[in-house]
C-alpha atoms as a PDB file:
ATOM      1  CA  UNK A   1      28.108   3.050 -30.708  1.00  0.00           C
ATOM      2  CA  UNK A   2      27.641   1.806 -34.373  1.00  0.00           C
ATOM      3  CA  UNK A   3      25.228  -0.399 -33.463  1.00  0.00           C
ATOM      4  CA  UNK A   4      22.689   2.760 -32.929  1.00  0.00           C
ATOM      5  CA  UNK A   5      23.006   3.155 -36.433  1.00  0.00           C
ATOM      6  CA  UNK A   6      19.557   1.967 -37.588  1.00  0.00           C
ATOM      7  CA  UNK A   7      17.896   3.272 -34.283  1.00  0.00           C
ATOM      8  CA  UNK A   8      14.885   5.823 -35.203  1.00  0.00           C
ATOM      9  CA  UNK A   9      14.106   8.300 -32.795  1.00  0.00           C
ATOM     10  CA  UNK A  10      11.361  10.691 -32.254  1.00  0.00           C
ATOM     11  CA  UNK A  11      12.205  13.894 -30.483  1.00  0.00           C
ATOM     12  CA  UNK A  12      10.170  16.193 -28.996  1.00  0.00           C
ATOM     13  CA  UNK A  13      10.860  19.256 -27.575  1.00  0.00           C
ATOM     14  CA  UNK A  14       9.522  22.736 -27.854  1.00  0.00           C
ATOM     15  CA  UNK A  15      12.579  24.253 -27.666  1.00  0.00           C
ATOM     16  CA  UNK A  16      14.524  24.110 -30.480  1.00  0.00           C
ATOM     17  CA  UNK A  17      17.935  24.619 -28.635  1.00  0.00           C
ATOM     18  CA  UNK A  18      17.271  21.650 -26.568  1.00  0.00           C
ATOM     19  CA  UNK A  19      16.305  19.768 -29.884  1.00  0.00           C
ATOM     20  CA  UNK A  20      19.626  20.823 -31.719  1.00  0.00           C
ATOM     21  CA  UNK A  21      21.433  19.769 -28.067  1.00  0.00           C
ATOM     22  CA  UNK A  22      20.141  16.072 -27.754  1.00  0.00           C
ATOM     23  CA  UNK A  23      20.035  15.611 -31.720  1.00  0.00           C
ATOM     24  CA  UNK A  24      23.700  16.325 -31.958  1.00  0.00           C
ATOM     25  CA  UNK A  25      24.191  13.954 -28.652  1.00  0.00           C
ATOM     26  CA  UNK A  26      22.520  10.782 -30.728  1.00  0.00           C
ATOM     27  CA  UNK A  27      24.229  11.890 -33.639  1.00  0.00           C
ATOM     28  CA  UNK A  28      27.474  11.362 -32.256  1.00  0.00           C
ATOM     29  CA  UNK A  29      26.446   8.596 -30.504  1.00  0.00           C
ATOM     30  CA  UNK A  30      25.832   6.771 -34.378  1.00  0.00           C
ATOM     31  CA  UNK A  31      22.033   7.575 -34.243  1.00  0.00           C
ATOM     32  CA  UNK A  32      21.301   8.316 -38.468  1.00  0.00           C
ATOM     33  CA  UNK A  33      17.705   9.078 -37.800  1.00  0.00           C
ATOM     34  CA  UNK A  34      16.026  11.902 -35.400  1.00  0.00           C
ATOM     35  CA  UNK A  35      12.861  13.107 -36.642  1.00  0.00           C
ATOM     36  CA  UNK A  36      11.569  15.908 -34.460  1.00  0.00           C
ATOM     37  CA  UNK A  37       8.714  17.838 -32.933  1.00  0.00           C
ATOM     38  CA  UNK A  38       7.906  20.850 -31.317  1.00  0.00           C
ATOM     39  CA  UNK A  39       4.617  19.433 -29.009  1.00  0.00           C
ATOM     40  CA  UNK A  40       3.404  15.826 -27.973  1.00  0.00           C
ATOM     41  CA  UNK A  41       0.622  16.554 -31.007  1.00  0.00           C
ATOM     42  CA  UNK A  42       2.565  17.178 -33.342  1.00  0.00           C
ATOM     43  CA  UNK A  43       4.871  13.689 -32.284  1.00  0.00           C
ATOM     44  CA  UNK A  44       1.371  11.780 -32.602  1.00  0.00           C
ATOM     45  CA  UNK A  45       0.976  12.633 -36.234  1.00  0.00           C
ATOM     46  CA  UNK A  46       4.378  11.752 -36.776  1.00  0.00           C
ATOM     47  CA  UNK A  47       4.011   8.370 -35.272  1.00  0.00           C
ATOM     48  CA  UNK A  48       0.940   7.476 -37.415  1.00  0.00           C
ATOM     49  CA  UNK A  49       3.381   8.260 -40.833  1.00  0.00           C
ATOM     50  CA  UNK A  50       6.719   7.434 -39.377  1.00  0.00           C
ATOM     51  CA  UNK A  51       8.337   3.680 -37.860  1.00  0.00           C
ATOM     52  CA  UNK A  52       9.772   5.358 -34.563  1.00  0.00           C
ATOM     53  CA  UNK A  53      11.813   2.723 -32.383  1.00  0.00           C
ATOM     54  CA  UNK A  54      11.737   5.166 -29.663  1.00  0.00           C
ATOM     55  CA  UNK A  55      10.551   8.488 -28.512  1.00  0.00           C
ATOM     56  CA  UNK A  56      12.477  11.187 -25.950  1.00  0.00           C
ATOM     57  CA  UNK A  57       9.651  13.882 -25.234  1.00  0.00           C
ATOM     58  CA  UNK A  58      10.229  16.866 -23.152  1.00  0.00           C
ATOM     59  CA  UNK A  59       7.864  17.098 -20.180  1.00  0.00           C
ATOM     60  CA  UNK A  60       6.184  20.273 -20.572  1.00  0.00           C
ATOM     61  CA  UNK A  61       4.851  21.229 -23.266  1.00  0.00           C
ATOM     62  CA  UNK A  62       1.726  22.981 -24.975  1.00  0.00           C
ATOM     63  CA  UNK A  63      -0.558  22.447 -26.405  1.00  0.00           C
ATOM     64  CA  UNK A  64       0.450  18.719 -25.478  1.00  0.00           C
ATOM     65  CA  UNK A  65       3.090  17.434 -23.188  1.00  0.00           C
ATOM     66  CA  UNK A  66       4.966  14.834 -22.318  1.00  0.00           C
ATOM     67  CA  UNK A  67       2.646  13.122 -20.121  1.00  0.00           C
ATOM     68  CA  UNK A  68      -0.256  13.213 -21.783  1.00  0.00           C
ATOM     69  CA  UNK A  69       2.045  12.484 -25.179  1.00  0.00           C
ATOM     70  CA  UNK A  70       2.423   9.057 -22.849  1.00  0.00           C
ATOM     71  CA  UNK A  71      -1.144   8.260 -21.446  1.00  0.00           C
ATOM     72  CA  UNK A  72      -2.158   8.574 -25.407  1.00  0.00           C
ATOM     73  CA  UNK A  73       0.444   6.179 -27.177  1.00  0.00           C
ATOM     74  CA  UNK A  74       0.125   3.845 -24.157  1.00  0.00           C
ATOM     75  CA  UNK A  75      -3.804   4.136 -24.090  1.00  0.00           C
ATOM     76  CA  UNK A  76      -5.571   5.248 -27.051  1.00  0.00           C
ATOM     77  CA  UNK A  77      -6.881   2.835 -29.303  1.00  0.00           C
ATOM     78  CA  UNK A  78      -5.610   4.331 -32.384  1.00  0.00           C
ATOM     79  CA  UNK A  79      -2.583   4.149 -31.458  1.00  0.00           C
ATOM     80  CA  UNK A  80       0.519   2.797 -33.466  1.00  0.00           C
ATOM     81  CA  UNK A  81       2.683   1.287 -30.734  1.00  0.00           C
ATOM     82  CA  UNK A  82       1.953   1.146 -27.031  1.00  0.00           C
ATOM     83  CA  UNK A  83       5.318  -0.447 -26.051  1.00  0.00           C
ATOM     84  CA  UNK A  84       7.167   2.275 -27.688  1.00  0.00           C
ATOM     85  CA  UNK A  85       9.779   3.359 -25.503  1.00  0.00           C
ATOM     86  CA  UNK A  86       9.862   6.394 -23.842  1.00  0.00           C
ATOM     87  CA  UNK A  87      12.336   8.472 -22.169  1.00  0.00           C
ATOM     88  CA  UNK A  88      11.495  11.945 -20.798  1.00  0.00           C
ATOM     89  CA  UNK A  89      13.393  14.776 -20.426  1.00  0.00           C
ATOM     90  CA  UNK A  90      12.781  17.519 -17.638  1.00  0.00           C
ATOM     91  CA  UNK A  91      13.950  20.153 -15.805  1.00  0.00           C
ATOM     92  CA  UNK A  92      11.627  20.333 -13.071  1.00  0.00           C
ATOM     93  CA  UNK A  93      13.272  16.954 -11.238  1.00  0.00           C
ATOM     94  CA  UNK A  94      10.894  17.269  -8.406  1.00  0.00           C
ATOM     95  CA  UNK A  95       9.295  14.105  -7.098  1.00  0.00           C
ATOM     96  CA  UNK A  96       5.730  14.413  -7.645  1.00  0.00           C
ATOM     97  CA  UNK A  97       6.867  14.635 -11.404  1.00  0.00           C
ATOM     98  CA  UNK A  98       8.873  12.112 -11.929  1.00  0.00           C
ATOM     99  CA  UNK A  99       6.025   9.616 -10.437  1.00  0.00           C
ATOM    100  CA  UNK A 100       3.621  11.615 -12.759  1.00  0.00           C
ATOM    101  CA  UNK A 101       5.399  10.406 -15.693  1.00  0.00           C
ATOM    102  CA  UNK A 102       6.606   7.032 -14.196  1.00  0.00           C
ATOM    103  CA  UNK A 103       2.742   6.763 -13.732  1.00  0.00           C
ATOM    104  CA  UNK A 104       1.743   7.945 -17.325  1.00  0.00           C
ATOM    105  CA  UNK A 105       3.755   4.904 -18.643  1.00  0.00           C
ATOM    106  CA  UNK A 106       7.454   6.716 -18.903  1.00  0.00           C
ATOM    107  CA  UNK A 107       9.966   4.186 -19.519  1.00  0.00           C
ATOM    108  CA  UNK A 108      12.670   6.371 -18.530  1.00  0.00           C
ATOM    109  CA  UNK A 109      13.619   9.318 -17.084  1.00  0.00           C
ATOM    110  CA  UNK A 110      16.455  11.862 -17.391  1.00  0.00           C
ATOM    111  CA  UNK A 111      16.944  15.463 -16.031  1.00  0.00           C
ATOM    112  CA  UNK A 112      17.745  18.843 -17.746  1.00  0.00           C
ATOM    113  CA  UNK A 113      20.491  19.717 -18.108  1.00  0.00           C
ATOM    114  CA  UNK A 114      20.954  16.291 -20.063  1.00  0.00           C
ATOM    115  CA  UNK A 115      24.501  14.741 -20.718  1.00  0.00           C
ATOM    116  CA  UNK A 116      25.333  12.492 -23.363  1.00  0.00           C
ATOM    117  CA  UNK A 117      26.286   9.753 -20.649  1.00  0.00           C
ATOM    118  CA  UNK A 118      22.500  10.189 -19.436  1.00  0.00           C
ATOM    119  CA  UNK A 119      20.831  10.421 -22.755  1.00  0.00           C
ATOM    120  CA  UNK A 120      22.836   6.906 -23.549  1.00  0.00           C
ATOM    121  CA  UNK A 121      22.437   5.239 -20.609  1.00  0.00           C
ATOM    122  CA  UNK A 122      18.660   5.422 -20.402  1.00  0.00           C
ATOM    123  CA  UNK A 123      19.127   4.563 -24.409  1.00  0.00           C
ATOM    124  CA  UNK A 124      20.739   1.308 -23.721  1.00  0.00           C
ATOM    125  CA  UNK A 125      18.466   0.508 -20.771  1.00  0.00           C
ATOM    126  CA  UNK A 126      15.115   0.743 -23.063  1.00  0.00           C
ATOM    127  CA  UNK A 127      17.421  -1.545 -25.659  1.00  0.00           C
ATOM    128  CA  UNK A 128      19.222  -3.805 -23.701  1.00  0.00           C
ATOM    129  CA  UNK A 129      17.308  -4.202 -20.583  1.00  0.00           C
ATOM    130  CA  UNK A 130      13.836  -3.233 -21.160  1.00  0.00           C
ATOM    131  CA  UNK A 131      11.017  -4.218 -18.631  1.00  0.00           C
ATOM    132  CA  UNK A 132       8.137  -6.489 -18.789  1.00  0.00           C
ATOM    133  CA  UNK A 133       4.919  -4.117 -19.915  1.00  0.00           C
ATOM    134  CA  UNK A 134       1.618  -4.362 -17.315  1.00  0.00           C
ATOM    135  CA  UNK A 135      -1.510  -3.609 -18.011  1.00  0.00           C
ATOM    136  CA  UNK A 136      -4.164  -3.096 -15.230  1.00  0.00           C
ATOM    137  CA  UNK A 137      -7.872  -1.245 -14.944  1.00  0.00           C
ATOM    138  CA  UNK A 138      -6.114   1.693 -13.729  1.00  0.00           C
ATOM    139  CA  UNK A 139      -1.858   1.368 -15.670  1.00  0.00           C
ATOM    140  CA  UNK A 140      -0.342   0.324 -18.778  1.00  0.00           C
ATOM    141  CA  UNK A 141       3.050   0.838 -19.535  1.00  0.00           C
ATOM    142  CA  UNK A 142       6.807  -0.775 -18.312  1.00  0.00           C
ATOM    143  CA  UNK A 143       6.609  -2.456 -14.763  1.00  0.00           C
ATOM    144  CA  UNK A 144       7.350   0.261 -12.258  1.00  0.00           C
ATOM    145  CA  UNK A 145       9.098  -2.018  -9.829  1.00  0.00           C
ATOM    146  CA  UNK A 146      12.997  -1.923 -10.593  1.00  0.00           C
ATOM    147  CA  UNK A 147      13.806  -5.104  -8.824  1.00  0.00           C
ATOM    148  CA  UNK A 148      12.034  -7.654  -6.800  1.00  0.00           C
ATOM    149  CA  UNK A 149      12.944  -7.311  -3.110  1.00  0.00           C
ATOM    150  CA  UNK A 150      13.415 -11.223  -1.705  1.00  0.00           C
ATOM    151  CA  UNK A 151      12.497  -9.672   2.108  1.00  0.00           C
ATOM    152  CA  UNK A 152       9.597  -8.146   0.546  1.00  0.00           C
ATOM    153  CA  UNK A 153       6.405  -9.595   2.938  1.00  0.00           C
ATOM    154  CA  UNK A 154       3.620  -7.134   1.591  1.00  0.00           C
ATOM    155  CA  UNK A 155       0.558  -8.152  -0.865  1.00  0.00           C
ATOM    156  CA  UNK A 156       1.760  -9.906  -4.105  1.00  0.00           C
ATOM    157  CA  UNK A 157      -1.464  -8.609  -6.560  1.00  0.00           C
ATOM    158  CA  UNK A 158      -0.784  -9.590  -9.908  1.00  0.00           C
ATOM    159  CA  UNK A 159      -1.236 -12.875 -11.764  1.00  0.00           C
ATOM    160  CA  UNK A 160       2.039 -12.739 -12.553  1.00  0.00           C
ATOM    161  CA  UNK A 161       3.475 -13.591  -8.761  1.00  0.00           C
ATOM    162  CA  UNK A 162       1.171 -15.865  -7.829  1.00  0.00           C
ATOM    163  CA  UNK A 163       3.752 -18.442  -8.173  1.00  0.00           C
ATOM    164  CA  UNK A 164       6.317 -16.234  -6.268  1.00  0.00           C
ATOM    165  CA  UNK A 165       3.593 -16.289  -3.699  1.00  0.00           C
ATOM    166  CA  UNK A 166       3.129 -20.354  -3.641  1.00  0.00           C
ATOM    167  CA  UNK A 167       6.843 -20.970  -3.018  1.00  0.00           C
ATOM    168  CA  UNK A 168       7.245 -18.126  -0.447  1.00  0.00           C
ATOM    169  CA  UNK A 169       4.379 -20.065   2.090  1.00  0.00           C
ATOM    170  CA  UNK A 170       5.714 -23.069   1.154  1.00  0.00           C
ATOM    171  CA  UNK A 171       9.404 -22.099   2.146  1.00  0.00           C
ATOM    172  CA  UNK A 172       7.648 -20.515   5.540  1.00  0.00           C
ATOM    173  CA  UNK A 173       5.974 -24.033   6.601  1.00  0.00           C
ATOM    174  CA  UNK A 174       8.883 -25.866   6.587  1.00  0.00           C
END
């Protein structure tokens, strides 16, 4: 995957074997440059010096994780890029987690033990098929829903489907 070559990642971890692990998996995958971090602080100051294209952050972490790492490059006003792209790492797979992140603003998500197939599919989902970003009083971050269901007959709430929503009761009075 040459074409990974001028991808620059951010990787945060606070465990350096797990660090060592995924930086040798984008390494061989053609990524040239992996800056890393021990704690979702530490990953802040290194966005405000460093152009990061995208960030893989661990999930917990002290004295800032992975979540929270999120909520503040999504939300806070200083920040350097909201859309960044972010894939988290875990091994604590459990459900109420992954919708913690997913809710946070994660764009991705892969479990622990990671494999290199994982690491690059989420990479070339964030690259090649990234989602539209939505911003609401209570969520910023990639558009949670995965697909748009054609059956679906619940409330359509953003701006964004009111059109869907014309043509669907115009379809059902005919």
């Amino acid at each position: 995957m040459s074409s990974l070559q001028s991808l620059q990642v951010l990787l945060v971890d606070d465990n350096q074997h797990m660090r060592a692990i995924t930086s040798a998996v984008l390494q061989s995958a053609g990524v040239r440059k992996v800056r890393e971090a021990a704690d979702g602080a530490a990953a802040l100051q290194m966005l405000r010096e460093h152009a990061v294209d995208l960030a893989i952050v661990d999930f917990n972490m002290f004295p800032l994780d992975g979540v929270e790492f999120t909520r503040l490059v999504r939300n806070s006003p200083d920040s350097t890029n909201p859309y960044l792209p972010i894939i988290m790492m875990t091994g604590h797979s459990e459900k109420s987690r992954v919708y913690e992140a997913r809710d946070a603003g994660v764009t991705e998500f892969v479990v622990k033990p990671i494999t290199a197939k994982a690491i690059l599919d989420r990479i070339q989902a964030v690259i090649f098929h990234p989602r539209p970003f939505v911003k609401t009083e209570g969520y910023f971050g990639p558009d949670r829903r995965r697909t748009t269901a054609s059956n679906y007959r619940g409330p359509l709430r953003r701006a964004s489907d009111q059109a869907r929503d014309e043509s669907r009761d115009g379809s059902s009075a005919a």
